[in-house]
N, C-alpha and C. Protein backbone atom coordinates (compact mmCIF):
# COMPACT_ATOMS: atom_id res chain seq x y z
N UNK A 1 -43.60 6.60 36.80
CA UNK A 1 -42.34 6.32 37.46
C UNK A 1 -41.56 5.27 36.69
N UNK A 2 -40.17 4.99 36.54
CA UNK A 2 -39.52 4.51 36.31
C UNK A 2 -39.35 3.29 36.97
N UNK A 3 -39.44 2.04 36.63
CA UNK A 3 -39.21 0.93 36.89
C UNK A 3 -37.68 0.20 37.03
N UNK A 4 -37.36 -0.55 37.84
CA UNK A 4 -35.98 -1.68 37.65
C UNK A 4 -35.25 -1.35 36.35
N UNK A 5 -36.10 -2.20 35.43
CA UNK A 5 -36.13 -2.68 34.24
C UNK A 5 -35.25 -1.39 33.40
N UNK A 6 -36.68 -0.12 33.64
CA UNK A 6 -35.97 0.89 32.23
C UNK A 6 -34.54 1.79 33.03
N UNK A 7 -34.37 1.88 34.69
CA UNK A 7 -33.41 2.15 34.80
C UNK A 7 -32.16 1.28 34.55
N UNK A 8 -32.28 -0.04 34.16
CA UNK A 8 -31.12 -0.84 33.42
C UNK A 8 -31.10 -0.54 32.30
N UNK A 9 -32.21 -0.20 31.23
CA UNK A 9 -32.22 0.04 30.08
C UNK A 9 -31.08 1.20 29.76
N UNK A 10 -31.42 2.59 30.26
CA UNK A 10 -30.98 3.82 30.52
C UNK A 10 -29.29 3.45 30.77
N UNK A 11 -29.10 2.64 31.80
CA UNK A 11 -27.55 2.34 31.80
C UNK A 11 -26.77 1.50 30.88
N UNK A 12 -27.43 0.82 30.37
CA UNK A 12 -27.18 0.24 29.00
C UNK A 12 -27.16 1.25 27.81
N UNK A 13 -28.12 1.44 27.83
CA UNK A 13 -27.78 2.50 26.45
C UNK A 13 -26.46 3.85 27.03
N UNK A 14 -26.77 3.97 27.95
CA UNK A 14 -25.23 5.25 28.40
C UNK A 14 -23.98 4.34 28.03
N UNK A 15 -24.16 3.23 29.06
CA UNK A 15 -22.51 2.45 28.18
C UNK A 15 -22.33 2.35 26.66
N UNK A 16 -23.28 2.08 26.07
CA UNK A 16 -23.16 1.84 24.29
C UNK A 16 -22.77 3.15 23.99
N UNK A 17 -23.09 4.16 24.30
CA UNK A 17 -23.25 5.98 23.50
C UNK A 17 -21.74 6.13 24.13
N UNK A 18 -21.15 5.49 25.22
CA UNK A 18 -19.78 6.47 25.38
C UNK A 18 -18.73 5.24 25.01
N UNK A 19 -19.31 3.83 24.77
CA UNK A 19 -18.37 3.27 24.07
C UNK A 19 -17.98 3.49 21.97
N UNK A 20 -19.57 3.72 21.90
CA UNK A 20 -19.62 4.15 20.53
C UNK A 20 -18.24 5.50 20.33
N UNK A 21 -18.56 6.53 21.51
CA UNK A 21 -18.21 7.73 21.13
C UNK A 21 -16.19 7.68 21.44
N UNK A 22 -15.81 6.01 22.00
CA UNK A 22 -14.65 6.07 22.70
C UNK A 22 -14.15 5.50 20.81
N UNK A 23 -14.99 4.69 20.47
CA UNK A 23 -14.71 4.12 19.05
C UNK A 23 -14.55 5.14 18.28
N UNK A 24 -15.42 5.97 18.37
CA UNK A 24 -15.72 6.93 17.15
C UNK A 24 -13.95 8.04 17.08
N UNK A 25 -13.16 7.95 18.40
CA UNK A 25 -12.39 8.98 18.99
C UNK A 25 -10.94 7.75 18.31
N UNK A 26 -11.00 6.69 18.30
CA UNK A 26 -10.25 5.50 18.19
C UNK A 26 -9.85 5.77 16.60
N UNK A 27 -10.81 5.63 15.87
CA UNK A 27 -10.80 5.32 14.30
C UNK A 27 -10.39 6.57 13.95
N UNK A 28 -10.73 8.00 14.12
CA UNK A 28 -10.30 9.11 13.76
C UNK A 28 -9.11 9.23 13.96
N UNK A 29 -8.18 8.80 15.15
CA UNK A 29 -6.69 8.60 15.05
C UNK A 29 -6.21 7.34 14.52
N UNK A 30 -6.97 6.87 14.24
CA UNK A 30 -5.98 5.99 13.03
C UNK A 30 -6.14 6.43 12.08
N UNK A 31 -7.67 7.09 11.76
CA UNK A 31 -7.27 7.61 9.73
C UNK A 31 -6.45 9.06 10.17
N UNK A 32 -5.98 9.19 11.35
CA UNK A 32 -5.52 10.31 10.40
C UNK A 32 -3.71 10.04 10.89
N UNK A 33 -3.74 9.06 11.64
CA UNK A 33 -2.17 8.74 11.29
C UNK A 33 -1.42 7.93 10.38
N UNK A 34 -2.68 7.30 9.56
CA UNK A 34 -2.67 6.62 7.96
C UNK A 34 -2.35 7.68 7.16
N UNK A 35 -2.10 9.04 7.29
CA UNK A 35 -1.97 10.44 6.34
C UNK A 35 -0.52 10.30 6.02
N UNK A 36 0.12 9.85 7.22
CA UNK A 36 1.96 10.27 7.30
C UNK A 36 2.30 9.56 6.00
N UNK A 37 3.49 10.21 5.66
CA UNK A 37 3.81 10.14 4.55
C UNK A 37 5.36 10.11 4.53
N UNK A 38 6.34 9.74 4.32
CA UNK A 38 8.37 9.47 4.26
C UNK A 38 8.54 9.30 3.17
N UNK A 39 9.58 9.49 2.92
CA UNK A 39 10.07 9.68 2.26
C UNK A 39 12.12 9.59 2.09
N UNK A 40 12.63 8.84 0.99
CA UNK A 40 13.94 8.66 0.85
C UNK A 40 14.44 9.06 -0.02
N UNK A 41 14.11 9.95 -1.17
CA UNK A 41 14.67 10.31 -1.79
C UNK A 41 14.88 11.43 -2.04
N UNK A 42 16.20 11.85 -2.38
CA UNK A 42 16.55 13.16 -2.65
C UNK A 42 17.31 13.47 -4.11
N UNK A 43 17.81 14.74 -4.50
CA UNK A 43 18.30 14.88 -5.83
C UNK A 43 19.13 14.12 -6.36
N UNK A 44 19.90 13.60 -5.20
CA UNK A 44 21.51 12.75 -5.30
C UNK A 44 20.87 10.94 -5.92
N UNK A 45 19.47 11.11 -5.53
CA UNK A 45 19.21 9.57 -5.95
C UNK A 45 19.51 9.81 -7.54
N UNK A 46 18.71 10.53 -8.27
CA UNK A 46 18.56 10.32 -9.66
C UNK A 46 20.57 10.73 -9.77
N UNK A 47 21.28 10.47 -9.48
CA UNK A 47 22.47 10.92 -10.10
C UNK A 47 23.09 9.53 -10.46
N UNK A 48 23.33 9.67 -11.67
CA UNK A 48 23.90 7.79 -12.08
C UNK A 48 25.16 7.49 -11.42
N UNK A 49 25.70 8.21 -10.89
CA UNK A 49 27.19 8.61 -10.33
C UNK A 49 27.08 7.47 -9.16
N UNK A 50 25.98 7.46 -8.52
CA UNK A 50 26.06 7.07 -7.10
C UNK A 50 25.14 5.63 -6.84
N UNK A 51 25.57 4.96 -7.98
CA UNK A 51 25.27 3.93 -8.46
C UNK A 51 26.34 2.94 -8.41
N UNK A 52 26.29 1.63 -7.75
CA UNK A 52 27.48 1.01 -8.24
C UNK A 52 27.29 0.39 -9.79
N UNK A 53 28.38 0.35 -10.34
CA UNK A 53 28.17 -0.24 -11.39
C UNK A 53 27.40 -1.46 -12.25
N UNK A 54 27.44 -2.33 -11.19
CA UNK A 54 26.96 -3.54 -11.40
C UNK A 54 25.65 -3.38 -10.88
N UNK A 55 24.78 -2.92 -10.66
CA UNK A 55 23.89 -2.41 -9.24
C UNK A 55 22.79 -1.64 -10.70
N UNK A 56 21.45 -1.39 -10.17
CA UNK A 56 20.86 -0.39 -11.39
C UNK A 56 19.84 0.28 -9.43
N UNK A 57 19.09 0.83 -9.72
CA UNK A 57 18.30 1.57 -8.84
C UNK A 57 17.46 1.55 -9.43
N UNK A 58 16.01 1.20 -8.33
CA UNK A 58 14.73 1.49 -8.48
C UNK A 58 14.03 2.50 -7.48
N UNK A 59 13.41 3.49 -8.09
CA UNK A 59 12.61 4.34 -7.16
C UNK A 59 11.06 4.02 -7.06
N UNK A 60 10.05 4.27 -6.02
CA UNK A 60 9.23 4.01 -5.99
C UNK A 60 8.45 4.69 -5.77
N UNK A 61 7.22 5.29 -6.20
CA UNK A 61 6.41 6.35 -5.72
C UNK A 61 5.03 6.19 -5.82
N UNK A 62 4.81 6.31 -4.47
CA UNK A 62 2.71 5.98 -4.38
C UNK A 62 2.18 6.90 -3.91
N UNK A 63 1.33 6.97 -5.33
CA UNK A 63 0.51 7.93 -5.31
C UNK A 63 0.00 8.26 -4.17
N UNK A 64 -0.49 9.85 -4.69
CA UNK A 64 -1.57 10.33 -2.84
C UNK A 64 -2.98 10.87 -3.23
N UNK A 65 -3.41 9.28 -3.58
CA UNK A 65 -4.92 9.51 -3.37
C UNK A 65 -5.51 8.65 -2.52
N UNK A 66 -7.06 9.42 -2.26
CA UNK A 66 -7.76 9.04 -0.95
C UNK A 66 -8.02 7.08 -1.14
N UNK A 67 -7.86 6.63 -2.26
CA UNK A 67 -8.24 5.17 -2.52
C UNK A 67 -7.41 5.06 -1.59
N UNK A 68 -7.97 3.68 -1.03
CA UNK A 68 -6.50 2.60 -0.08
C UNK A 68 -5.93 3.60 0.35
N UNK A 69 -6.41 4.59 0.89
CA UNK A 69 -4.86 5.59 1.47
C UNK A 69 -4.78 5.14 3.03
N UNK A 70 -5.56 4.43 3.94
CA UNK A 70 -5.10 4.09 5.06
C UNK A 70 -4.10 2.63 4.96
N UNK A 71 -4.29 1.50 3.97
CA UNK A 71 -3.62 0.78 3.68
C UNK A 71 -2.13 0.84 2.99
N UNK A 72 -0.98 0.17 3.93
CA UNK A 72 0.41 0.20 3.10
C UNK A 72 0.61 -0.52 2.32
N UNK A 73 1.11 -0.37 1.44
CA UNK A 73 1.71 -1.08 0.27
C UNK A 73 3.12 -1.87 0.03
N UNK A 74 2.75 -3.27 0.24
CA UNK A 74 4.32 -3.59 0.56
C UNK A 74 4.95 -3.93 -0.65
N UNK A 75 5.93 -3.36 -0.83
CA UNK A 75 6.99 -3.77 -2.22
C UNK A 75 7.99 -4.98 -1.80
N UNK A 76 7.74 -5.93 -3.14
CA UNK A 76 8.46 -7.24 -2.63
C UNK A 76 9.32 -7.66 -3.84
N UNK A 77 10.71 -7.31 -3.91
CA UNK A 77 11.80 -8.01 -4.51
C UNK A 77 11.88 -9.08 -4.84
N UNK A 78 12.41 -10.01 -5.70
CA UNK A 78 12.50 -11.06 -5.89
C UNK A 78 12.17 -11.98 -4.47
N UNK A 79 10.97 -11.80 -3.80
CA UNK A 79 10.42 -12.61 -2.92
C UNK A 79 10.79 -12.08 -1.39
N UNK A 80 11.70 -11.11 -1.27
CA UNK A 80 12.05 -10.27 -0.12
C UNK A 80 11.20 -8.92 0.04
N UNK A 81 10.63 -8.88 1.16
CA UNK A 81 9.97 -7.23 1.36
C UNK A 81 10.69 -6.42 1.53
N UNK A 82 10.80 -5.68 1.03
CA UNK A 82 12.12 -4.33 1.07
C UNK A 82 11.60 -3.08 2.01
N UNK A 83 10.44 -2.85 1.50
CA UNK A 83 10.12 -1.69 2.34
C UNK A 83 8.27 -1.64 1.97
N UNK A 84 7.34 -0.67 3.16
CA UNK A 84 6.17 -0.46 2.93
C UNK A 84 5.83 0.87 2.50
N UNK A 85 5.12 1.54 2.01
CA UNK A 85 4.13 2.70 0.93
C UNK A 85 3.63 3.31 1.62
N UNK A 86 3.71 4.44 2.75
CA UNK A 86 2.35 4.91 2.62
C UNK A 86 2.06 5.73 1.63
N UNK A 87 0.84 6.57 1.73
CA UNK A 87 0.21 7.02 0.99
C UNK A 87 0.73 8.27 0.44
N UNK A 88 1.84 8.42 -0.57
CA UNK A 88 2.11 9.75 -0.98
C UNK A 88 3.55 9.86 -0.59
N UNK A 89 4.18 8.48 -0.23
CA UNK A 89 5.49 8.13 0.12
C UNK A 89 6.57 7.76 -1.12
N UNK A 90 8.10 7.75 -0.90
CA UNK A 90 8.85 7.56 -1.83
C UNK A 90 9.75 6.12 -1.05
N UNK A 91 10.74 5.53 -2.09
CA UNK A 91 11.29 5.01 -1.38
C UNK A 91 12.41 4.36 -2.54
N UNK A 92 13.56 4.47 -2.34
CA UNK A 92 14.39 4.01 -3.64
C UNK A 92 15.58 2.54 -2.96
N UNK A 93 15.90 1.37 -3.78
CA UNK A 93 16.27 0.81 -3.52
C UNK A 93 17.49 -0.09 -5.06
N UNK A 94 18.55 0.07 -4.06
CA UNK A 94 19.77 -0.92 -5.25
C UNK A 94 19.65 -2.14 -5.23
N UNK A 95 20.02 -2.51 -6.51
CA UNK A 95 20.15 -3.96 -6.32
C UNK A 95 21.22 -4.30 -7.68
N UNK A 96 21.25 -5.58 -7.64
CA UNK A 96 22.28 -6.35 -8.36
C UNK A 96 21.33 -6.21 -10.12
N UNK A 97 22.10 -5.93 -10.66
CA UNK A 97 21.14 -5.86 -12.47
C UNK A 97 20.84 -7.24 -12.53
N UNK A 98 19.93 -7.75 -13.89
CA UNK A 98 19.24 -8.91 -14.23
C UNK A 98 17.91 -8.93 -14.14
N UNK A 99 17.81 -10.07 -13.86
CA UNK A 99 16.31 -10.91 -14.30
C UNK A 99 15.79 -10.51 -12.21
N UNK A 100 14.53 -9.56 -12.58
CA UNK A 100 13.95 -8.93 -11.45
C UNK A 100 12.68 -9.54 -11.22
N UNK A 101 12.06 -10.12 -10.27
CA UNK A 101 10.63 -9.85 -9.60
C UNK A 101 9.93 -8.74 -9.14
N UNK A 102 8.91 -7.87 -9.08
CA UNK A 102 8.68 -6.97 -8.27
C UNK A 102 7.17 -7.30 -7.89
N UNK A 103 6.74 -7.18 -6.55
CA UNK A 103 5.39 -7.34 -6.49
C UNK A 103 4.79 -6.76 -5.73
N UNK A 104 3.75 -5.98 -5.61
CA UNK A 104 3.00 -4.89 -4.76
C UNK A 104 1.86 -5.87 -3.91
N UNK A 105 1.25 -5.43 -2.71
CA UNK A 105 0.20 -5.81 -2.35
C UNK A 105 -0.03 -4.94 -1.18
N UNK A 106 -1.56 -5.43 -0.30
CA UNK A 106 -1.96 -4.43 0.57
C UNK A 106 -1.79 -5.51 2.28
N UNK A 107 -1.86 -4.43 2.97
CA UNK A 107 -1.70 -5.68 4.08
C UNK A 107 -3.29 -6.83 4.15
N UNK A 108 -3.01 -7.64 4.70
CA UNK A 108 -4.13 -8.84 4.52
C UNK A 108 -4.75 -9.08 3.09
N UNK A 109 -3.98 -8.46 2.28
CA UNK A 109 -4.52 -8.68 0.84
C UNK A 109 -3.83 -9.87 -0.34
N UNK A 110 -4.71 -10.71 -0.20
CA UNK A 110 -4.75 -12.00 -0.68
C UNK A 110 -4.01 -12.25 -1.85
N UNK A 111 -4.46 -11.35 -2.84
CA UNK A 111 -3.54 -11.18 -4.22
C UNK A 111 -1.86 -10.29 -4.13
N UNK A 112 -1.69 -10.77 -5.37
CA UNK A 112 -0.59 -9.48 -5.76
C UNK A 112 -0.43 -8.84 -7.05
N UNK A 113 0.68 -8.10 -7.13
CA UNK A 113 -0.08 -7.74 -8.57
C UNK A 113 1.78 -7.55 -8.84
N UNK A 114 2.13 -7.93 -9.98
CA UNK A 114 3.55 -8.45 -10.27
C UNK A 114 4.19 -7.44 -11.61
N UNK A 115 5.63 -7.88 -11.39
CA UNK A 115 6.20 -7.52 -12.59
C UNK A 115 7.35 -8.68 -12.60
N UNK A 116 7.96 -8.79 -13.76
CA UNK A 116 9.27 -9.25 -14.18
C UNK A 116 9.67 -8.73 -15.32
N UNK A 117 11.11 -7.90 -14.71
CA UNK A 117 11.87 -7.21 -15.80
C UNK A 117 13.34 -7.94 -15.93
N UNK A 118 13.78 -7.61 -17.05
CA UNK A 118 15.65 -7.75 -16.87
C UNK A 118 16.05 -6.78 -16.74
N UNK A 119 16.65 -6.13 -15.62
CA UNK A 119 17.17 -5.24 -15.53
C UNK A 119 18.79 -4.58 -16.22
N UNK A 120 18.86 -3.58 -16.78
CA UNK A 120 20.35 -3.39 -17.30
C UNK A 120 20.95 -2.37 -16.17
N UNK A 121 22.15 -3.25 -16.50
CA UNK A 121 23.56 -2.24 -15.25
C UNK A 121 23.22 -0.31 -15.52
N UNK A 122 23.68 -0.59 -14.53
CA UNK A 122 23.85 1.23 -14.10
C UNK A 122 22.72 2.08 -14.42
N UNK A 123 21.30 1.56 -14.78
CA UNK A 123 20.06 2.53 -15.52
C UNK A 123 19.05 2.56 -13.71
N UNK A 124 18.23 3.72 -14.27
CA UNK A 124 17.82 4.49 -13.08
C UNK A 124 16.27 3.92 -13.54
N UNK A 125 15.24 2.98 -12.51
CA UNK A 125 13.85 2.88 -13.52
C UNK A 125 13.35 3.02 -12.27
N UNK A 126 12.09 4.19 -12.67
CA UNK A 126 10.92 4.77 -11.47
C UNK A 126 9.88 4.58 -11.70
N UNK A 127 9.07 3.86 -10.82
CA UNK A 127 7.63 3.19 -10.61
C UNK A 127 7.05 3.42 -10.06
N UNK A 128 5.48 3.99 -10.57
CA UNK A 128 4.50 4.54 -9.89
C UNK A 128 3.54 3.17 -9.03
N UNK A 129 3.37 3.18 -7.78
CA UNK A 129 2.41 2.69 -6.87
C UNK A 129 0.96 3.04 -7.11
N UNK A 130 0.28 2.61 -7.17
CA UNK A 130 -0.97 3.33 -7.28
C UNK A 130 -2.30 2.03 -7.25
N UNK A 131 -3.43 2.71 -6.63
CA UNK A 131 -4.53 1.75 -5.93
C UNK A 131 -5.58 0.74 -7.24
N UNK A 132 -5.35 -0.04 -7.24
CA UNK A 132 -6.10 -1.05 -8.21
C UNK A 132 -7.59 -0.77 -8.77
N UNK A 133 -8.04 -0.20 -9.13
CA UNK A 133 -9.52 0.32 -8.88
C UNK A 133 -10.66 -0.85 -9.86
N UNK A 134 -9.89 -1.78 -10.42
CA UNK A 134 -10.28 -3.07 -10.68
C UNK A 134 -10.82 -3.69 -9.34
N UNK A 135 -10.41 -3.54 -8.16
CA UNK A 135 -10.63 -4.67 -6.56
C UNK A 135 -11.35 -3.98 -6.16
N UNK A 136 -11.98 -2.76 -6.20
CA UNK A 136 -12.60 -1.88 -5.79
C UNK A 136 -14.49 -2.67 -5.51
N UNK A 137 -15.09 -3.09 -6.53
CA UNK A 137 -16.45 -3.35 -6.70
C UNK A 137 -16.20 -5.23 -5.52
N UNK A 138 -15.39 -5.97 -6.36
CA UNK A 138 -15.56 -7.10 -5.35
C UNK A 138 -15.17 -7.19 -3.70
N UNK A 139 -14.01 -6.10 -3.31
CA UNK A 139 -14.11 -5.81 -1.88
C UNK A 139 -15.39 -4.96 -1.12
N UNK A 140 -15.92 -3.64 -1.84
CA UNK A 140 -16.86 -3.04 -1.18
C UNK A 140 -18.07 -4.45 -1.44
N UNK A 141 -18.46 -4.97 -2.46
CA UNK A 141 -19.64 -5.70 -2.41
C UNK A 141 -19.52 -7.55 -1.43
N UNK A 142 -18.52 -7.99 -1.60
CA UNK A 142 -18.16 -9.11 -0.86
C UNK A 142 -17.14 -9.20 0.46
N UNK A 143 -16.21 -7.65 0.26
CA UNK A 143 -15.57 -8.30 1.56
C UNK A 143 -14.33 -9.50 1.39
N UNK A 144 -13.83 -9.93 2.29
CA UNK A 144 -12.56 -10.84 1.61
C UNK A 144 -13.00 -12.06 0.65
N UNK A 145 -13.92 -12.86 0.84
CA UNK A 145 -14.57 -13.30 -0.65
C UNK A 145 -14.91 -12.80 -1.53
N UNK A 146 -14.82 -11.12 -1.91
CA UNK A 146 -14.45 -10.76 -2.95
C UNK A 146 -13.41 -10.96 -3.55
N UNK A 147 -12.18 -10.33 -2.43
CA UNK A 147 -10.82 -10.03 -2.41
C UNK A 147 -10.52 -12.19 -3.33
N UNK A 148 -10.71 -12.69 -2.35
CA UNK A 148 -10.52 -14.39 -2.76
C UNK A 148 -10.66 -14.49 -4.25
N UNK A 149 -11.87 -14.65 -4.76
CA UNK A 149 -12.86 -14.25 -5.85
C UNK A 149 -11.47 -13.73 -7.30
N UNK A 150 -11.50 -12.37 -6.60
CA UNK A 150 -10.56 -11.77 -7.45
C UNK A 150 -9.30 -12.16 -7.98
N UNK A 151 -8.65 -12.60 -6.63
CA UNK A 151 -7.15 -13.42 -6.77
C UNK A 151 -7.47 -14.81 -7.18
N UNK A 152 -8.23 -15.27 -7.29
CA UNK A 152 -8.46 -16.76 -8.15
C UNK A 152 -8.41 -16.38 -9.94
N UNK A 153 -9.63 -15.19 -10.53
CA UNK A 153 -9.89 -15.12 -11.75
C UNK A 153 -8.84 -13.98 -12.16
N UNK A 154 -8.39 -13.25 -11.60
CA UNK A 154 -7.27 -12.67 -12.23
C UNK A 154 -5.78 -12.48 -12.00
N UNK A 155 -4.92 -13.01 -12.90
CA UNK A 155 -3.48 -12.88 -12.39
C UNK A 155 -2.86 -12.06 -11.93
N UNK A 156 -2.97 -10.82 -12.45
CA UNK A 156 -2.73 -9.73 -11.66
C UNK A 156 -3.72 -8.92 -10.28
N UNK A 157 -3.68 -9.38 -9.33
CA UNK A 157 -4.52 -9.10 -8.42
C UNK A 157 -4.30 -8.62 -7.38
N UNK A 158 -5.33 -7.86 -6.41
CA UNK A 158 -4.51 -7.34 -5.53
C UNK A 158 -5.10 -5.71 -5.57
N UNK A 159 -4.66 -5.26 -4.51
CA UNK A 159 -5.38 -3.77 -3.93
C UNK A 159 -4.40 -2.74 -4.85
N UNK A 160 -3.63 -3.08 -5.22
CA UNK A 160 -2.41 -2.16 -5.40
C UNK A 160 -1.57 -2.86 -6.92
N UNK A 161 -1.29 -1.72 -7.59
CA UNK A 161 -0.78 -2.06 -9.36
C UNK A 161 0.10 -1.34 -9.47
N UNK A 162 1.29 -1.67 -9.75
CA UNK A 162 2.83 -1.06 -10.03
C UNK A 162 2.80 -0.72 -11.64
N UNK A 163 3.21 0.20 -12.26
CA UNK A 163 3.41 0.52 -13.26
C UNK A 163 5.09 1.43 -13.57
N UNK A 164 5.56 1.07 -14.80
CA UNK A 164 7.40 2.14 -15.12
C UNK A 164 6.94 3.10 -15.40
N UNK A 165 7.22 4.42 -14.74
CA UNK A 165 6.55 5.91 -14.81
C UNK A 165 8.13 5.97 -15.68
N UNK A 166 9.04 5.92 -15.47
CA UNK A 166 10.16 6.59 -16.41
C UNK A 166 11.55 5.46 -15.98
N UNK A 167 12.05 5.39 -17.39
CA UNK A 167 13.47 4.80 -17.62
C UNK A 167 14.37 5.54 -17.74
N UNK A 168 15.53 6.37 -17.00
CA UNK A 168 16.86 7.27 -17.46
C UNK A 168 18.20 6.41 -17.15
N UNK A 169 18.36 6.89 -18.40
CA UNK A 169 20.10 6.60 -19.25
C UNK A 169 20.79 7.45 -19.06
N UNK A 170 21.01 8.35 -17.61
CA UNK A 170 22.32 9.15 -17.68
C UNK A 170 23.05 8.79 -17.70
């Protein structure tokens, strides 16, 4: 016969199995509403026409792979966040020509990973987003004292690495 004891046991373990299974129902709708993907650009972006003069355009495009694909990617202007990444997203933005900042990172992610260009009037420059696979070994093995770790010994740091996929001079 069953005792006090193992019929508390029995109700204990039933709460854990349908809280596990309420978790398990939780995380599956978040990875899979981490999938969505927007997008702003259309043919009319690449047209130099629709440019102000003084103004150059940057497009942005992150990649769609499974790395970091539940994490956004925030793009940061000369120290302003302009807009976030998801995974397989576009996003194009004007600005005034010159001396540019650009800097990528992930949310709660400690580092960043940078550029500085001079930008010239009226030119069209498109930049690929894409997941750092350098941060890869010190986050899976440490966790945010990896992440720490990382952004101390390397300057460019950070979940996420911007690279110029193409410069056009129409």
């Amino acid at each position: 016969m069953f005792t006090i004891l193992d019929k508390n046991m029995i109700a204990l373990f039933m709460y854990y199995k349908k809280f596990i299974n309420k978790l398990i129902i939780c995380l599956g709708v978040l990875f899979l509403s981490s999938c969505a993907s927007t997008s702003n650009i259309t043919p009319t972006v690449y047209d130099k026409k629709t440019i102000n003069p003084e103004n150059v355009r940057l497009i942005f495009n992150r990649t769609n792979t499974f790395f970091y694909g539940g994490v956004d990617t925030r793009i940061e202007i000369n120290g302003n966040v302009v807009t976030k990444l998801s995974r397989g997203s576009s996003f194009y933005y004007d600005l005034p020509a010159g001396r540019t900042n650009i800097s990528v990172y992930g949310f709660m992610d400690p580092g960043k990973f940078s550029l500085d260009l001079n930008l010239i009037k009226s030119k069209i420059y498109e930049f690929t987003v894409s997941p750092r696979t350098e941060s890869f070994l010190p986050v899976v093995a440490f966790g945010l004292l990896g992440q720490l770790a990382d952004t101390s010994i390397n300057e460019q740091s950070g979940l996420f690495q911007i690279s110029i996929n193409k410069y056009m001079d129409r």
